[in-house]
Protein backbone atom coordinates (compact mmCIF):
# COMPACT_ATOMS: atom_id res chain seq x y z
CA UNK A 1 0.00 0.00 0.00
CA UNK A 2 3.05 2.46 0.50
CA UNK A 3 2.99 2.19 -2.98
CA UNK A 4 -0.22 4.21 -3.95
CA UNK A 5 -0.16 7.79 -4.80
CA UNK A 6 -1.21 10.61 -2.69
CA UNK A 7 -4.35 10.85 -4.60
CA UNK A 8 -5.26 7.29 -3.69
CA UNK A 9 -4.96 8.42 0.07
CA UNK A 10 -7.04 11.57 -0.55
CA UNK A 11 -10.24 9.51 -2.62
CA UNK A 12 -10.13 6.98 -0.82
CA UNK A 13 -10.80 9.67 2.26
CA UNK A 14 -13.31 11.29 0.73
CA UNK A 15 -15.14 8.11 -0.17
CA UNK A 16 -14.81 7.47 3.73
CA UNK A 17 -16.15 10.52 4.32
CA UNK A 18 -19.27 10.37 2.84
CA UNK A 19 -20.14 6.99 3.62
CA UNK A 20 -20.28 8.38 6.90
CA UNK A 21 -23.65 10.02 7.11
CA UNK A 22 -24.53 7.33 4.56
CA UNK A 23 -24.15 4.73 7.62
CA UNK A 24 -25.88 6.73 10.25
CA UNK A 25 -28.79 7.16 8.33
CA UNK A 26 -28.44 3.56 8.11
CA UNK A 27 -28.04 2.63 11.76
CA UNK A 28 -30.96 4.75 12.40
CA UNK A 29 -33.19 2.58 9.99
CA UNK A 30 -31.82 -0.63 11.48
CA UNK A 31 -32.74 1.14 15.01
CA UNK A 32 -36.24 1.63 14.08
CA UNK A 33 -36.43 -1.90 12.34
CA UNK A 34 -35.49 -3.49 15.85
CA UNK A 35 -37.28 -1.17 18.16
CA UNK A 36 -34.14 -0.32 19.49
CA UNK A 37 -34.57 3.04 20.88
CA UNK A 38 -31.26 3.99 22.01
CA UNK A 39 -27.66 2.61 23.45
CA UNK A 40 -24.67 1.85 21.14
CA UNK A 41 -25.41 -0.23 17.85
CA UNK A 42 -23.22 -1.17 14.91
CA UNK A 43 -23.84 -1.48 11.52
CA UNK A 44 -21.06 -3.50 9.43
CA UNK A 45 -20.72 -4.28 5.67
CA UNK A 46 -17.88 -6.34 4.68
CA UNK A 47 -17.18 -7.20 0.45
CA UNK A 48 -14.42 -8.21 -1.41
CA UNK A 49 -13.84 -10.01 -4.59
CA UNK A 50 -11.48 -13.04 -5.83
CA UNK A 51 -9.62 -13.69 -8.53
CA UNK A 52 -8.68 -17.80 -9.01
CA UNK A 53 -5.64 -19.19 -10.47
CA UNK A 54 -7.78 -19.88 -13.87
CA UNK A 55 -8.56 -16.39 -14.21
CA UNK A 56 -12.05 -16.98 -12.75
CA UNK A 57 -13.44 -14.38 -10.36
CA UNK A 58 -16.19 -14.13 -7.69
CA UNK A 59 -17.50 -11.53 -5.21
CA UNK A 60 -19.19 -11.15 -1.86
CA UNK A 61 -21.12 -8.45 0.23
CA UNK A 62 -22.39 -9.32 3.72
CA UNK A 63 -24.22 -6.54 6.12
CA UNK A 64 -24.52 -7.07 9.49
CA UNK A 65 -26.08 -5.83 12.53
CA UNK A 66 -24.95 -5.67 15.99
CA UNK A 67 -22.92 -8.70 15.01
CA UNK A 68 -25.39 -11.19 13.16
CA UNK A 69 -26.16 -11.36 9.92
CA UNK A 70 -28.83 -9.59 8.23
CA UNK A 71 -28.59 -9.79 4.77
CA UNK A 72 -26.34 -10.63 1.98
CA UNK A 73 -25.82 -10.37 -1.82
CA UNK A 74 -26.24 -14.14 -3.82
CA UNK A 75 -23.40 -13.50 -6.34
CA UNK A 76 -24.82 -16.23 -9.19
CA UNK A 77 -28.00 -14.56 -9.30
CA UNK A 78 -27.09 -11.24 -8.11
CA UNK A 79 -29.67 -10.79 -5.65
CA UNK A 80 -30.40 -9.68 -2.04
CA UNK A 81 -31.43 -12.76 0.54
CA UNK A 82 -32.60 -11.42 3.78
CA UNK A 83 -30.88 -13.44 6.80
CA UNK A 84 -33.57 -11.52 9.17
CA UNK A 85 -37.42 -10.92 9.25
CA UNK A 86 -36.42 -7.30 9.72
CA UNK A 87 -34.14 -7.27 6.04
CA UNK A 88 -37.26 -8.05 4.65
CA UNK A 89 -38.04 -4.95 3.48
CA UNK A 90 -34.41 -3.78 2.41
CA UNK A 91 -33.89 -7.07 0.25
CA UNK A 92 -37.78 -6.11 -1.75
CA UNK A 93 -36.43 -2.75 -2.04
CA UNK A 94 -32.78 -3.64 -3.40
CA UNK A 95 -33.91 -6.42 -5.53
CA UNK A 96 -36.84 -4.07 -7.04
CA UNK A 97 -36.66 -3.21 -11.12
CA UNK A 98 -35.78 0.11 -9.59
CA UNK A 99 -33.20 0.08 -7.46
CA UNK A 100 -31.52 -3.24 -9.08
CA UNK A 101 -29.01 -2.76 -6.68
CA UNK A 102 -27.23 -6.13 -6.59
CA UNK A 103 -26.50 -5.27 -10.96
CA UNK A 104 -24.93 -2.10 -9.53
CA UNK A 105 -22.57 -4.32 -6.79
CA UNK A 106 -22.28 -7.18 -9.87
CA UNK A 107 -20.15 -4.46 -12.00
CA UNK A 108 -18.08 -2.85 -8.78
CA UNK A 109 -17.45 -6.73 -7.82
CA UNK A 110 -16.63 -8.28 -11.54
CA UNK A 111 -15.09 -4.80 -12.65
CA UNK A 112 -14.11 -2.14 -10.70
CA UNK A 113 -12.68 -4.66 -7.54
CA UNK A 114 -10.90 -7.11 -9.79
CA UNK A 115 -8.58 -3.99 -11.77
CA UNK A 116 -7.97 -2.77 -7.78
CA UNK A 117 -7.11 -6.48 -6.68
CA UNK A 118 -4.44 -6.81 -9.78
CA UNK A 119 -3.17 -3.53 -9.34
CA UNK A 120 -2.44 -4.19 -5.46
CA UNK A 121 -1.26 -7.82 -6.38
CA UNK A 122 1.76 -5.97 -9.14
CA UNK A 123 2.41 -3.70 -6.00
CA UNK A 124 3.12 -6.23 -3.62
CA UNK A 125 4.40 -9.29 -5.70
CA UNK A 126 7.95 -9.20 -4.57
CA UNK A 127 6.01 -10.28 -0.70
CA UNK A 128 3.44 -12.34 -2.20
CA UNK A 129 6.01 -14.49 -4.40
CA UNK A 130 8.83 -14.93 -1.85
CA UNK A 131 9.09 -18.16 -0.86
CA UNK A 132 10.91 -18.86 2.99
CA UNK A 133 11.03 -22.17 4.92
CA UNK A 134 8.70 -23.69 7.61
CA UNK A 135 10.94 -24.42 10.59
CA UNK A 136 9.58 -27.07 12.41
CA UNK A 137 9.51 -28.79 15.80
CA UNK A 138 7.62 -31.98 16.97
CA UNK A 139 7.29 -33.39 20.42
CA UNK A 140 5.26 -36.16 21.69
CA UNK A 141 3.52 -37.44 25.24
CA UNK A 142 3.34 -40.84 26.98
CA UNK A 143 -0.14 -41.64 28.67
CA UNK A 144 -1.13 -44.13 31.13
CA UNK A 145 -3.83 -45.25 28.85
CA UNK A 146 -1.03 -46.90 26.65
CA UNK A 147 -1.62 -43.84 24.20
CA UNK A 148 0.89 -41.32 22.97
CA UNK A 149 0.02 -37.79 21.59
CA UNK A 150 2.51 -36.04 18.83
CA UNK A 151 2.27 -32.52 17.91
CA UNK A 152 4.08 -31.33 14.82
CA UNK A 153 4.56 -27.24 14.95
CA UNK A 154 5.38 -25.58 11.32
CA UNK A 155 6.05 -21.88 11.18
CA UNK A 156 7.65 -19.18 10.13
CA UNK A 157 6.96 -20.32 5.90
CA UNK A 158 5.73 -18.05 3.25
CA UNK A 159 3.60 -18.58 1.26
CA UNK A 160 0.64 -19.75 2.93
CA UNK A 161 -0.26 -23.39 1.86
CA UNK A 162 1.35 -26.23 3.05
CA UNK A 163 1.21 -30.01 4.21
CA UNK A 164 1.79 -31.43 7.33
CA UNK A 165 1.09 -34.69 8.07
CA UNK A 166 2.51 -37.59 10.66
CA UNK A 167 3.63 -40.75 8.95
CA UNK A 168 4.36 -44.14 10.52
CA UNK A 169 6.74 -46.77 9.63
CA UNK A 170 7.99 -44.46 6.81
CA UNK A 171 4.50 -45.24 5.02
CA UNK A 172 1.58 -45.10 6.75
CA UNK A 173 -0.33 -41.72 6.81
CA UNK A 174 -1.94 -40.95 10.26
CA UNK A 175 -5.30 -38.97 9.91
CA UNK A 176 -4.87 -36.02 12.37
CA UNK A 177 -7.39 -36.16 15.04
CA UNK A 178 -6.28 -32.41 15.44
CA UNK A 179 -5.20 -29.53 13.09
CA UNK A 180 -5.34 -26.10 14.25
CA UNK A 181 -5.81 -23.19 11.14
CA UNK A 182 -2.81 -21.77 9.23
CA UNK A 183 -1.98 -18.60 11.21
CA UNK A 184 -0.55 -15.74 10.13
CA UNK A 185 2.59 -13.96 12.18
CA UNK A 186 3.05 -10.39 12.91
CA UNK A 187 6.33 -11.08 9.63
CA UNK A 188 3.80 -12.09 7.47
CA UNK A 189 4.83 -15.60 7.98
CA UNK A 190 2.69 -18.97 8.89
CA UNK A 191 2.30 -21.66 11.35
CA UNK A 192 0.30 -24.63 11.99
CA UNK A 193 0.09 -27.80 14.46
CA UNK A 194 -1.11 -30.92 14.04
CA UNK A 195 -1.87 -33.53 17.02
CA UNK A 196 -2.59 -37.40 16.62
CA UNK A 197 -2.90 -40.24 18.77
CA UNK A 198 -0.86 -43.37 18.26
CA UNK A 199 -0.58 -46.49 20.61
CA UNK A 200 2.40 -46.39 22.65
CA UNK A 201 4.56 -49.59 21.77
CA UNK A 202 8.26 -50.45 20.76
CA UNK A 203 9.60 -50.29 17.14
CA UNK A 204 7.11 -48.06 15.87
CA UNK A 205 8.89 -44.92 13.68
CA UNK A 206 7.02 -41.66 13.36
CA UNK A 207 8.26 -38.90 11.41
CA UNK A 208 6.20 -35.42 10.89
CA UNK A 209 6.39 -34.83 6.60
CA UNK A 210 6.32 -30.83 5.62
CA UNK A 211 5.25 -30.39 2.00
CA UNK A 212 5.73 -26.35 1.11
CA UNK A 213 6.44 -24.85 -2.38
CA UNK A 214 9.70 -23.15 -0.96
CA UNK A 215 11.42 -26.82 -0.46
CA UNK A 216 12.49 -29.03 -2.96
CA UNK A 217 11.58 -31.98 -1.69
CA UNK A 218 9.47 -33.56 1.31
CA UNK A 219 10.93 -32.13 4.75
CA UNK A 220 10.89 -35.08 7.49
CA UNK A 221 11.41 -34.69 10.81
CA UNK A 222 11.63 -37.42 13.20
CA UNK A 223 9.95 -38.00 16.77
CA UNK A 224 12.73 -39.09 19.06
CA UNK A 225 10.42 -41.12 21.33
């Protein structure tokens, strides 16, 4: 984003700006809708679009109030569907020969969003196309019940997919009983864990395998037992 010209800064402001009283007016409506007649209330819209590998794209817009959903735009038929009794009225209205407003979100989303979202993917390819290793660590613990649990912790890789699985023997793929999201670090790296459960007994192997496009080949790490 350093990137962007002052102007950028100064529209995009502006735009801000006037969305304000937009959003008031809005919150007011909602208000009324809920027979809500005073205390603090938020009104949130959230949209974005996405732009696929095979140059397909594809676009959302939620609204929300005080935290649960109230309506949202159906981007194959580019309509409003009302999440609440009380959108009712705002999905009719939207939807209406009229308004049409989900054709006017249709071009911002296929359009308008896409040229931003390659424009700020040129600006910031030299972050999203660096490629750094997942260190890893793995650990494991002995239970009474004859049962040991293994954790295998990736981090610090760019970008963000990757593979971790626990293998034992060399060849048999454990399904993980536990696999916490990819999370992003403050660097703008990764991590991930994932937990299984394996009976404890002697000459069993396990190793934890790390597939990530910045290796060359399959990164193994063994579990010391």
């Amino acid at each position: 984003m350093e990137k962007m010209e002052p102007e950028y800064w100064e529209r995009q402001t502006k735009i801000s700006q006037g969305y304000e009283a937009v959003y008031k007016h809005r919150a007011q409506i909602l208000m009324n809708r809920f027979n809500h007649t005073g205390g603090v209330h938020i009104v949130q819209v959230m949209y974005g679009c996405k732009l696929r590998d095979d140059g397909s794209t594809d676009g959302f817009v939620l609204h929300r109030y005080d935290g649960r959903d109230f309506l949202y735009l159906d981007s194959k038929n580019w309509l409003w569907i009302p999440t609440t009794y009380e959108a009712q009225l705002t999905t009719q209205r939207w939807n209406s020969p009229e308004d049409r407003v989900g054709e006017r979100m249709r071009y911002y989303l296929e359009i308008e969003c896409i040229n931003w979202l390659n424009k700020y993917i040129n600006n910031g390819r030299d972050d999203l196309e660096k490629r750094v290793r997942p260190e890893v660590k793995v650990w494991g613990r002995q239970h009474p019940d004859g049962v040991t649990r293994l954790q295998c912790l990736a981090y610090g890789f760019h970008p963000r997919a990757v593979d971790v699985k626990w293998v034992r023997n060399g060849e048999d793929h454990i399904p993980s009983d536990e696999a916490s999201p990819i999370l992003p670090h403050p660097d703008g790296t990764y991590q991930t864990r994932v937990s299984v459960e394996v009976p404890t007994r002697e000459g069993d192997t396990y190793f934890c395998h790390v597939d990530h496009s910045s290796l060359e080949e399959t990164l193994t790490v063994p579990w010391g037992g």
